[in-house]
PDB file of N, CA and C in Angstrom:
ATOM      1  N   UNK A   1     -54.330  60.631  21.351  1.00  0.00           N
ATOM      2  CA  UNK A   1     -53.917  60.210  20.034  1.00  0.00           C
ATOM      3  C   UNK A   1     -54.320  61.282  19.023  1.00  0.00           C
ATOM      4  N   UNK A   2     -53.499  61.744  17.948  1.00  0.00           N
ATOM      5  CA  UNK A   2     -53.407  62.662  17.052  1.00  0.00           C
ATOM      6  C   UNK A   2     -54.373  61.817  16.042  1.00  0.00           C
ATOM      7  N   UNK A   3     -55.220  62.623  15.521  1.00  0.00           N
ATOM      8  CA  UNK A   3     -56.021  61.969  14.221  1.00  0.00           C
ATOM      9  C   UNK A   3     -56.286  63.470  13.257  1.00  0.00           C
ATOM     10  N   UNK A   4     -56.751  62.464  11.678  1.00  0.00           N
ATOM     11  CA  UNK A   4     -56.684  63.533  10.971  1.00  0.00           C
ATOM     12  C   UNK A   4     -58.073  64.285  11.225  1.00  0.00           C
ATOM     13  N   UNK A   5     -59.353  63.426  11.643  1.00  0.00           N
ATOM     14  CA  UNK A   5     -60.708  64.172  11.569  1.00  0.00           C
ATOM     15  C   UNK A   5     -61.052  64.963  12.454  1.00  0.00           C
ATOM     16  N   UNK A   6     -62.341  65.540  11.905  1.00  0.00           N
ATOM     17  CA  UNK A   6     -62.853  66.253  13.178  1.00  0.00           C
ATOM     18  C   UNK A   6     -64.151  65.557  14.061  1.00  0.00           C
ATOM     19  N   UNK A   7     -64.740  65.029  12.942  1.00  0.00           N
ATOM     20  CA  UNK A   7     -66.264  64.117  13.074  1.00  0.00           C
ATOM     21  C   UNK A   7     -65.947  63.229  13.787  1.00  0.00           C
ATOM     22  N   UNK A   8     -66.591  61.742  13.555  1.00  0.00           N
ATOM     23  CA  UNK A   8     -65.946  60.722  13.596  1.00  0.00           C
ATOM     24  C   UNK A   8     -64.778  59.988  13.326  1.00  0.00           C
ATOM     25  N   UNK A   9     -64.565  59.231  14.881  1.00  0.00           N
ATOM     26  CA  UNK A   9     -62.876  59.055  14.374  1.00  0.00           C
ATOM     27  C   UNK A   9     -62.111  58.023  13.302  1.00  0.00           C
ATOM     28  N   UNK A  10     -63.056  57.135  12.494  1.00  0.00           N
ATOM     29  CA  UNK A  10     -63.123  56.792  11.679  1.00  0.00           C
ATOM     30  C   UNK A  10     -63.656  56.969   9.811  1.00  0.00           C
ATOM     31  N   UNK A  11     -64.918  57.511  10.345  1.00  0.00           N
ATOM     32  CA  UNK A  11     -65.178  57.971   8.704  1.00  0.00           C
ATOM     33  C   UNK A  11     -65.349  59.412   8.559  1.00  0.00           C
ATOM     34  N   UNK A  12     -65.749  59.870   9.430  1.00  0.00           N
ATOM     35  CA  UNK A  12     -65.298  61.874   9.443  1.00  0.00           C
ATOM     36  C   UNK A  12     -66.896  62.346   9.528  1.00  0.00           C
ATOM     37  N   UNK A  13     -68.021  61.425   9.900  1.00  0.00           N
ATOM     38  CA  UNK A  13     -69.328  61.887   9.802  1.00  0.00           C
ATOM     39  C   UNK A  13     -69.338  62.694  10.598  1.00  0.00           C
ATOM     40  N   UNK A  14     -70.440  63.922  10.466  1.00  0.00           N
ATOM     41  CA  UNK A  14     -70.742  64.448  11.549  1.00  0.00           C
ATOM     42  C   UNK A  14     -72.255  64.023  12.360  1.00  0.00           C
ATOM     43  N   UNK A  15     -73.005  63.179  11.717  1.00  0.00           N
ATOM     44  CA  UNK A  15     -74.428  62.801  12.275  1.00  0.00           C
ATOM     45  C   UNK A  15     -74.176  61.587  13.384  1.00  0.00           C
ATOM     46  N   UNK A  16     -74.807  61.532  14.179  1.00  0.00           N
ATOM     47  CA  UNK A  16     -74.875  60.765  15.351  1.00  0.00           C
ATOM     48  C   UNK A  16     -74.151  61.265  16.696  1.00  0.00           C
ATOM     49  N   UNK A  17     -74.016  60.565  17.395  1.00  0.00           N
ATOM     50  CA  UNK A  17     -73.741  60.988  19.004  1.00  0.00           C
ATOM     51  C   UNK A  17     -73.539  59.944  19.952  1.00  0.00           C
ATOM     52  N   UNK A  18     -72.702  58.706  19.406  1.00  0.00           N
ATOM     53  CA  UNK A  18     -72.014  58.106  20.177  1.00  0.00           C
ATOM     54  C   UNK A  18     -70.268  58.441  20.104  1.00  0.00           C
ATOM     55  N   UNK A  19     -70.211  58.527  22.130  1.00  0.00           N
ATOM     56  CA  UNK A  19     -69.068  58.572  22.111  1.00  0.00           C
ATOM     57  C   UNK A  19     -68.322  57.156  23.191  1.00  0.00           C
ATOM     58  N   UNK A  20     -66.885  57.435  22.597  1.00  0.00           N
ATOM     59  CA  UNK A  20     -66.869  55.767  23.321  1.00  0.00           C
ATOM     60  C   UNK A  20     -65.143  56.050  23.772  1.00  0.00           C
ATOM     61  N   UNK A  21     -64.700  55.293  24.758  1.00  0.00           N
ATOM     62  CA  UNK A  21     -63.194  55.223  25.087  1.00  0.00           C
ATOM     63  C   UNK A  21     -62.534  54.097  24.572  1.00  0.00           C
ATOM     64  N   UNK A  22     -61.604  55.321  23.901  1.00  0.00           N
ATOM     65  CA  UNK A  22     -60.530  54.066  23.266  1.00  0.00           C
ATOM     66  C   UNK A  22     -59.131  54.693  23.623  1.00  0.00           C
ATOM     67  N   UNK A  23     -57.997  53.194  23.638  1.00  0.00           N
ATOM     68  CA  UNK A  23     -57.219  54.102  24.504  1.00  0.00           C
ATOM     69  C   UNK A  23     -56.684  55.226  25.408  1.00  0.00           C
ATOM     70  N   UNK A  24     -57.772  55.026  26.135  1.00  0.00           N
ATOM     71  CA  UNK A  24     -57.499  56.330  27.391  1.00  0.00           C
ATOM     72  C   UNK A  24     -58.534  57.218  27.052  1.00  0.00           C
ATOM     73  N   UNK A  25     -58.809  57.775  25.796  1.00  0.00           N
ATOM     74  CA  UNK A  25     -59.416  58.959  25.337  1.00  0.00           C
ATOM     75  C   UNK A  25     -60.692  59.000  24.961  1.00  0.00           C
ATOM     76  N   UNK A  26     -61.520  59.544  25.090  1.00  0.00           N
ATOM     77  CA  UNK A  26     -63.066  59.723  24.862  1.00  0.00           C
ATOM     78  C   UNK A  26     -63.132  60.225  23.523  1.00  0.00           C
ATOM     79  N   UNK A  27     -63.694  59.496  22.348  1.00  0.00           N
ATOM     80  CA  UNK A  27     -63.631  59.837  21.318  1.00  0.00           C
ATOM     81  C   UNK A  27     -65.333  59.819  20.536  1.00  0.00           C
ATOM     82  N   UNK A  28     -65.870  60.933  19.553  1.00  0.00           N
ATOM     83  CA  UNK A  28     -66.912  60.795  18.864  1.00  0.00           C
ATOM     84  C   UNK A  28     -67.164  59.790  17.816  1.00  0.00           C
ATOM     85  N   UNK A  29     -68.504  59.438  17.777  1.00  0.00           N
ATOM     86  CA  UNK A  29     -68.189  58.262  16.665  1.00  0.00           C
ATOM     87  C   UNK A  29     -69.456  58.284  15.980  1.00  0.00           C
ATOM     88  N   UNK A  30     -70.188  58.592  15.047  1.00  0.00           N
ATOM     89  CA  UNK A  30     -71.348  58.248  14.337  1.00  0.00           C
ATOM     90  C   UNK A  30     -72.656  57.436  14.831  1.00  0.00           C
ATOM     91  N   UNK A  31     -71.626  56.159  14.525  1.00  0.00           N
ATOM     92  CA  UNK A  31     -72.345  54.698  15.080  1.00  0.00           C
ATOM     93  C   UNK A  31     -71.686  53.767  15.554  1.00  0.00           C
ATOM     94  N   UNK A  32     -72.107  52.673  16.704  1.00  0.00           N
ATOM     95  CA  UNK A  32     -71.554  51.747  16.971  1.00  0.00           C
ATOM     96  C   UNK A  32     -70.510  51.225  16.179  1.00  0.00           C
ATOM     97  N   UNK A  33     -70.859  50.611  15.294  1.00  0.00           N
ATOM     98  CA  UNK A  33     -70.405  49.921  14.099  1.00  0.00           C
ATOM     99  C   UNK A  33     -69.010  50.660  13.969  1.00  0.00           C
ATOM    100  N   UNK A  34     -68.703  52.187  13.838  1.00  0.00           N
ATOM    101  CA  UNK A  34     -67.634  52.781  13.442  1.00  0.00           C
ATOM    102  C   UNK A  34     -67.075  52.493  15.233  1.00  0.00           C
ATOM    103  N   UNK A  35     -67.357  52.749  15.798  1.00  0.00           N
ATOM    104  CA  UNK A  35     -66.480  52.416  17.345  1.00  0.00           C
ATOM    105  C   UNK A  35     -65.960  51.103  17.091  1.00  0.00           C
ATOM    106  N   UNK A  36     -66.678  50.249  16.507  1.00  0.00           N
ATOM    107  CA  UNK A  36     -66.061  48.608  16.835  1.00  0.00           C
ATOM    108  C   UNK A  36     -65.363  48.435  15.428  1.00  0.00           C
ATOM    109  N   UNK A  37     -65.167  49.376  14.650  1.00  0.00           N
ATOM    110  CA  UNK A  37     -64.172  48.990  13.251  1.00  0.00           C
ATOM    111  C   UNK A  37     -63.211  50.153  14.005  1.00  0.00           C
ATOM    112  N   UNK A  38     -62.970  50.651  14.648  1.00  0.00           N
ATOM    113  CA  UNK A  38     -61.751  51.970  15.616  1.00  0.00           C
ATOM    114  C   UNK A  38     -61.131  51.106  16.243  1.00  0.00           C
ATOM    115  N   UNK A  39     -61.401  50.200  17.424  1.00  0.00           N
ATOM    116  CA  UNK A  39     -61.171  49.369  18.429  1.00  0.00           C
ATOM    117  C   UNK A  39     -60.543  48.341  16.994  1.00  0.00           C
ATOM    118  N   UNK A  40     -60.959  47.944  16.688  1.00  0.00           N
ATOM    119  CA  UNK A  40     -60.220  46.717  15.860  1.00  0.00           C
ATOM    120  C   UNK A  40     -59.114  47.208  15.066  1.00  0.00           C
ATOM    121  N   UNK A  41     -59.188  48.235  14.309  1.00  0.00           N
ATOM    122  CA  UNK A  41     -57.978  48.855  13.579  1.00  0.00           C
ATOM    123  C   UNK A  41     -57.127  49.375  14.815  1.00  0.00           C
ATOM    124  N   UNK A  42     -57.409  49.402  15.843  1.00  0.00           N
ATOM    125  CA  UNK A  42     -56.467  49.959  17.051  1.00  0.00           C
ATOM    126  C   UNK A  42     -55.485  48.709  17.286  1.00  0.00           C
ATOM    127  N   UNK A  43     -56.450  47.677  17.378  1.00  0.00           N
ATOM    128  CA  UNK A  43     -56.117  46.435  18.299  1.00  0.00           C
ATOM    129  C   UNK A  43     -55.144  45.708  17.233  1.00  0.00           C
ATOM    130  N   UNK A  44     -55.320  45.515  16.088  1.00  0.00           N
ATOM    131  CA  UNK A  44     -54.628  45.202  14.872  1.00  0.00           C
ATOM    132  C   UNK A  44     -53.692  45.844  14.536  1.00  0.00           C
ATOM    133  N   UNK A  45     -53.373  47.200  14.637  1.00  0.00           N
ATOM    134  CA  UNK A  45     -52.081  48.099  14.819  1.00  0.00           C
ATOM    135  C   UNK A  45     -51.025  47.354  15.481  1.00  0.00           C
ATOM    136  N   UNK A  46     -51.804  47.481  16.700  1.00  0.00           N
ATOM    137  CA  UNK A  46     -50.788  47.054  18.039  1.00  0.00           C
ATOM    138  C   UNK A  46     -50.017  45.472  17.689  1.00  0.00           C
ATOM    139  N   UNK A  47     -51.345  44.998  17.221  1.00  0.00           N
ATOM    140  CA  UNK A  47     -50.504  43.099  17.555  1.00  0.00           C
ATOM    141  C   UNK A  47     -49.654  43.235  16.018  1.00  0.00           C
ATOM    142  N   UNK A  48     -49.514  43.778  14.792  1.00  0.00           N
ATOM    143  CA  UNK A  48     -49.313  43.968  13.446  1.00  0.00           C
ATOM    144  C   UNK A  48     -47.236  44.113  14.186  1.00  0.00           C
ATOM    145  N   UNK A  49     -47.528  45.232  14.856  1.00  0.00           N
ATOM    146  CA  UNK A  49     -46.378  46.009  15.110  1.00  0.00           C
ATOM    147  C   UNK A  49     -45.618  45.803  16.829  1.00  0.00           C
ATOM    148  N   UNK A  50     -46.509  45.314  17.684  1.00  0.00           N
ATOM    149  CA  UNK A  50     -46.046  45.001  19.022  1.00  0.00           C
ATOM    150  C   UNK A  50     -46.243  46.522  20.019  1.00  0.00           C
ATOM    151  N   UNK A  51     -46.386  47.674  18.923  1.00  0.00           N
ATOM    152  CA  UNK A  51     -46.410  48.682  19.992  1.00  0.00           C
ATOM    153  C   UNK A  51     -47.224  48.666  21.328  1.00  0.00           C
ATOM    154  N   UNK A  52     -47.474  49.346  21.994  1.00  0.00           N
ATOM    155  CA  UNK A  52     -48.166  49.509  23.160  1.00  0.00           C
ATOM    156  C   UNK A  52     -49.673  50.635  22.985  1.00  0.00           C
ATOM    157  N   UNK A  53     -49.138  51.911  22.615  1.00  0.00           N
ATOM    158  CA  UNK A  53     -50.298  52.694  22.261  1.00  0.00           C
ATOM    159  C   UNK A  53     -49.716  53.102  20.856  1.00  0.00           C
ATOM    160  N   UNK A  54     -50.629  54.068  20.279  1.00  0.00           N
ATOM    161  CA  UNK A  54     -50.452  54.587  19.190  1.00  0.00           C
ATOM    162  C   UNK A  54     -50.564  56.183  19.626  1.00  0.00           C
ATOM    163  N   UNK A  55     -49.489  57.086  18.603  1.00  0.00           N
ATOM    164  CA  UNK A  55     -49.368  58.467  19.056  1.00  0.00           C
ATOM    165  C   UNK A  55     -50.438  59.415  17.969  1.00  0.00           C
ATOM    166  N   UNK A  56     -50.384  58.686  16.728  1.00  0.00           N
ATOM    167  CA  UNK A  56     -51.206  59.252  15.800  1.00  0.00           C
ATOM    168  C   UNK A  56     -51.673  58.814  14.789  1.00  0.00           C
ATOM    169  N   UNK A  57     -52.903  58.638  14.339  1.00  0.00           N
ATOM    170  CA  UNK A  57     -53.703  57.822  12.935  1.00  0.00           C
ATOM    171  C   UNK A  57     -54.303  59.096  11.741  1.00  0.00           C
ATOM    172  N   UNK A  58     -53.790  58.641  10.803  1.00  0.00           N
ATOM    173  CA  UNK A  58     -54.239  59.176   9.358  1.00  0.00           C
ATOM    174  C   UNK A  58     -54.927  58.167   8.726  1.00  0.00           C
ATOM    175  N   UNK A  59     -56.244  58.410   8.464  1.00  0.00           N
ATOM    176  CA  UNK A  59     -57.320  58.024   7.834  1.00  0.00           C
ATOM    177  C   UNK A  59     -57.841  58.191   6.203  1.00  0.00           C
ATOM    178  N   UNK A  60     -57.770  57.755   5.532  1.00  0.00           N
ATOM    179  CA  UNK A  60     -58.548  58.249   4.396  1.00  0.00           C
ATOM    180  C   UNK A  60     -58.946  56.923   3.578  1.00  0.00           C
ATOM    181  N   UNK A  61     -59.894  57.361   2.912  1.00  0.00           N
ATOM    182  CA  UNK A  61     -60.881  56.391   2.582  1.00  0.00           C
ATOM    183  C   UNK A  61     -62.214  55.862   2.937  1.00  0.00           C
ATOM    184  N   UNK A  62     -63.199  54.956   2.368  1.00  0.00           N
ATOM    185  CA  UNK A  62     -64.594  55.084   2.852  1.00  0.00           C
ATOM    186  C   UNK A  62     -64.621  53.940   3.031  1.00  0.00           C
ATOM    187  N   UNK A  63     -66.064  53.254   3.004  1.00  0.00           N
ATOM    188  CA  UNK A  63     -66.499  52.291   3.143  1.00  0.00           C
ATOM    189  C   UNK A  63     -66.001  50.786   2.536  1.00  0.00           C
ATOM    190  N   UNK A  64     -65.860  51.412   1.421  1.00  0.00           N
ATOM    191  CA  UNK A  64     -65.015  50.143   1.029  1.00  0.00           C
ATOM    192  C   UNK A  64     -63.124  50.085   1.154  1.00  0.00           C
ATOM    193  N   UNK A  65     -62.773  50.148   2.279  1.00  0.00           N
ATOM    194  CA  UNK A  65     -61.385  49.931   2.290  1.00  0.00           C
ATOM    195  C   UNK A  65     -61.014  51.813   2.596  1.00  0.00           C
ATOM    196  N   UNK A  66     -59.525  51.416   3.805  1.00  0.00           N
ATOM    197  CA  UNK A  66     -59.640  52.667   3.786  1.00  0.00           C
ATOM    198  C   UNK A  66     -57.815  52.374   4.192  1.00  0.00           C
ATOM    199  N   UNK A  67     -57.512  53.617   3.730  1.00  0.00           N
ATOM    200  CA  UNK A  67     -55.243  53.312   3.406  1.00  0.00           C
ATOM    201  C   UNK A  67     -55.354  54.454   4.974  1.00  0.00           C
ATOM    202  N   UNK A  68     -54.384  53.720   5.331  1.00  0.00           N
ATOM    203  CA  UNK A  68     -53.763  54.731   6.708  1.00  0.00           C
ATOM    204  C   UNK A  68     -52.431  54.471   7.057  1.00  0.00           C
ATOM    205  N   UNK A  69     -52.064  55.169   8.512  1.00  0.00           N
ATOM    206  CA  UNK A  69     -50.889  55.873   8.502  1.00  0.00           C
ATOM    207  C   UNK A  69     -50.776  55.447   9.851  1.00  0.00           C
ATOM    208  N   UNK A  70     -50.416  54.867  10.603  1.00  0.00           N
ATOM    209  CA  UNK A  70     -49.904  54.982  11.958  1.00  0.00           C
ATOM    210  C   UNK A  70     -48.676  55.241  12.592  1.00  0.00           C
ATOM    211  N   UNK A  71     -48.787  55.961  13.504  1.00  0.00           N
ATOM    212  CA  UNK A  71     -47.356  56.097  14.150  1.00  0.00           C
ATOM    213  C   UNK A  71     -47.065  55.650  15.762  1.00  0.00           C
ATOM    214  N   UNK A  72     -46.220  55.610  16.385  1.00  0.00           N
ATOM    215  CA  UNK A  72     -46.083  55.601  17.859  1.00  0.00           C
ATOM    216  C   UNK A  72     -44.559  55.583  17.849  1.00  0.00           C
ATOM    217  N   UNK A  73     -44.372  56.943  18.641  1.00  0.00           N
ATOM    218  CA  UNK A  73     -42.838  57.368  18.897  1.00  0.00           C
ATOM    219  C   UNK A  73     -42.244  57.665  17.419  1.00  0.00           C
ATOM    220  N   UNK A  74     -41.018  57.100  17.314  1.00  0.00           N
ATOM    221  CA  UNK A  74     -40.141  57.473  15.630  1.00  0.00           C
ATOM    222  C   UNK A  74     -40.900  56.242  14.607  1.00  0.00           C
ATOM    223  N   UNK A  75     -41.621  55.428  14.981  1.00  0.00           N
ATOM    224  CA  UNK A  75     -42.021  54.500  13.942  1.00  0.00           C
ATOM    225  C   UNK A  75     -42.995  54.507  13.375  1.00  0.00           C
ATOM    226  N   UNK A  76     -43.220  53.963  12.249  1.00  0.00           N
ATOM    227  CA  UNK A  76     -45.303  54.169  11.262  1.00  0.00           C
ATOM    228  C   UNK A  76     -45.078  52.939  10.779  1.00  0.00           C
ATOM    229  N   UNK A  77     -46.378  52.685  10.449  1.00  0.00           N
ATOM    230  CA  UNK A  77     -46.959  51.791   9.908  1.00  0.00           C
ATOM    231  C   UNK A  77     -48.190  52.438   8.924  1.00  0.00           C
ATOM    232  N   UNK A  78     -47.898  52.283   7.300  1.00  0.00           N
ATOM    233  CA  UNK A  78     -48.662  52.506   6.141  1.00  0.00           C
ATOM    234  C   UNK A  78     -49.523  51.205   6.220  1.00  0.00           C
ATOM    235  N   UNK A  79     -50.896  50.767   5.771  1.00  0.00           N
ATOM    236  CA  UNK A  79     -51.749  49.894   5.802  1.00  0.00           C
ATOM    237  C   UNK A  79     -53.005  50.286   4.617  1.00  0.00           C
ATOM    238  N   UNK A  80     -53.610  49.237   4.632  1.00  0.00           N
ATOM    239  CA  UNK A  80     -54.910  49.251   3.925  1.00  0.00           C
ATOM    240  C   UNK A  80     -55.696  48.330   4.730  1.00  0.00           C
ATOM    241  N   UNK A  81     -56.673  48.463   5.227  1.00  0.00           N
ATOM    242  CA  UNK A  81     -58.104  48.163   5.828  1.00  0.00           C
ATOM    243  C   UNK A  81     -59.304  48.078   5.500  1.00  0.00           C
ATOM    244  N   UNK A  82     -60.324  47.297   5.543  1.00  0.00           N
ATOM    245  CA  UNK A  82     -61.143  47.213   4.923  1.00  0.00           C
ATOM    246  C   UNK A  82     -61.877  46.180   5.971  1.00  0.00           C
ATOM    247  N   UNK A  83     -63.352  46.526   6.045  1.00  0.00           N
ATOM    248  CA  UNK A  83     -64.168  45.972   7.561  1.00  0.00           C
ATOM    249  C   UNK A  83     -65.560  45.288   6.592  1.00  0.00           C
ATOM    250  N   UNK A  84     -65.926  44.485   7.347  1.00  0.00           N
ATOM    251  CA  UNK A  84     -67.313  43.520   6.789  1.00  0.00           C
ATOM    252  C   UNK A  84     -68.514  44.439   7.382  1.00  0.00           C
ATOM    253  N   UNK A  85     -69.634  44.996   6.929  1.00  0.00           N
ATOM    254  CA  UNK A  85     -70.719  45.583   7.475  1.00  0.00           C
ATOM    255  C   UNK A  85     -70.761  45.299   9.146  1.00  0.00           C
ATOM    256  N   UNK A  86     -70.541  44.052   9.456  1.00  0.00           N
ATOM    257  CA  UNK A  86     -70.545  44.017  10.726  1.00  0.00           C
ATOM    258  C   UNK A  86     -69.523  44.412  11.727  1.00  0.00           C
ATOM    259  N   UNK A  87     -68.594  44.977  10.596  1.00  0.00           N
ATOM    260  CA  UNK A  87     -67.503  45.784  11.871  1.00  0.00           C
ATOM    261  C   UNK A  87     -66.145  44.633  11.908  1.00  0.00           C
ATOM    262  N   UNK A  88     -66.121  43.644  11.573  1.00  0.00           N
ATOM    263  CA  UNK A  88     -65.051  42.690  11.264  1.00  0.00           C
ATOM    264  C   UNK A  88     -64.189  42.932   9.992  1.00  0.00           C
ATOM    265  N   UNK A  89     -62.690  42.685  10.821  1.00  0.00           N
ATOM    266  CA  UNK A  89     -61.688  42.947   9.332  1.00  0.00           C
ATOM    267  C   UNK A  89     -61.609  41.947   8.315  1.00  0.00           C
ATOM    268  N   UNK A  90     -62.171  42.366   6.931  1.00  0.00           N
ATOM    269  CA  UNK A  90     -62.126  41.583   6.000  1.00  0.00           C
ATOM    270  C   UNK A  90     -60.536  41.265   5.381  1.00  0.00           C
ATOM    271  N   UNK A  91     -60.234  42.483   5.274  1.00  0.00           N
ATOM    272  CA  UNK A  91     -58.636  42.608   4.859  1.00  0.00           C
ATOM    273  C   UNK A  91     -57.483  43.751   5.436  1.00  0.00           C
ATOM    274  N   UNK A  92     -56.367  43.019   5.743  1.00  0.00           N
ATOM    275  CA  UNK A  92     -55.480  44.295   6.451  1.00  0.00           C
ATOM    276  C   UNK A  92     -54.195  43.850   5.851  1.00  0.00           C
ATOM    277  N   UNK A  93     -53.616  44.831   5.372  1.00  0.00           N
ATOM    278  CA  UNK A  93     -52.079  44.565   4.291  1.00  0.00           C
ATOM    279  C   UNK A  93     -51.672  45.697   4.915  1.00  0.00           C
ATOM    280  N   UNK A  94     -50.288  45.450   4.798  1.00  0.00           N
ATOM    281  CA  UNK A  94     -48.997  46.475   4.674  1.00  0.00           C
ATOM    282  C   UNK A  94     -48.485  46.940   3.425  1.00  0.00           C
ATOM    283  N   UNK A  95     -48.906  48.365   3.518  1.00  0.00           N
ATOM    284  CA  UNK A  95     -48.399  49.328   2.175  1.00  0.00           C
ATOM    285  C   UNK A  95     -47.093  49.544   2.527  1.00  0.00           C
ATOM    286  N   UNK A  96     -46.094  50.114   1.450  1.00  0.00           N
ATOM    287  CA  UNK A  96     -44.663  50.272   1.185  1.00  0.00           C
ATOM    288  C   UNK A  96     -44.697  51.824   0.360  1.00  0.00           C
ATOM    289  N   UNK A  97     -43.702  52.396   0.345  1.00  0.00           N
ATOM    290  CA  UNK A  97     -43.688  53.795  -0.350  1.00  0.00           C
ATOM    291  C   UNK A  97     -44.663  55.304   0.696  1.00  0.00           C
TER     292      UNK A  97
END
């Protein structure tokens, strides 16, 4: 899967040293916490849209709420996300434009 970071595959940190598999791929991650808000914005993609995998995620934004970009094959999905300290989605909408 294509992503925009280099750090972590969620907030772009570079401190910590967990790595974890998500879809197929071995990916870096900060902290737990950011692996299990990855896995959920993955898993929420999929059921949002029906796809199967995802080909590429654009990220931006922090802690409080973060706007992204998904794609798989010719299709995307624009969103806004936003996770509870404990890694649970507080809010997930579909952006337009």
């Amino acid at each position: 899967m294509k992503r925009n970071y280099t750090g972590c595959a969620i907030c772009d940190s570079t401190w910590g040293n967990v790595w974890a598999e998500v879809e197929g791929e071995r990916l870096f991650f900060c902290c737990d916490i950011c692996v299990t808000q990855f896995r959920r914005l993955v898993d929420r993609v999929k059921r949002e849209t029906g796809w199967t995998s995802l080909d590429a995620l654009d990220i931006t934004g922090d802690r409080r709420g973060r706007t992204c970009v998904a794609a798989s094959g010719r299709e995307s999905l624009r969103f806004f996300i936003a996770f509870t300290p404990q890694g649970e989605i507080r809010s997930f909408g579909r952006l337009t434009g």
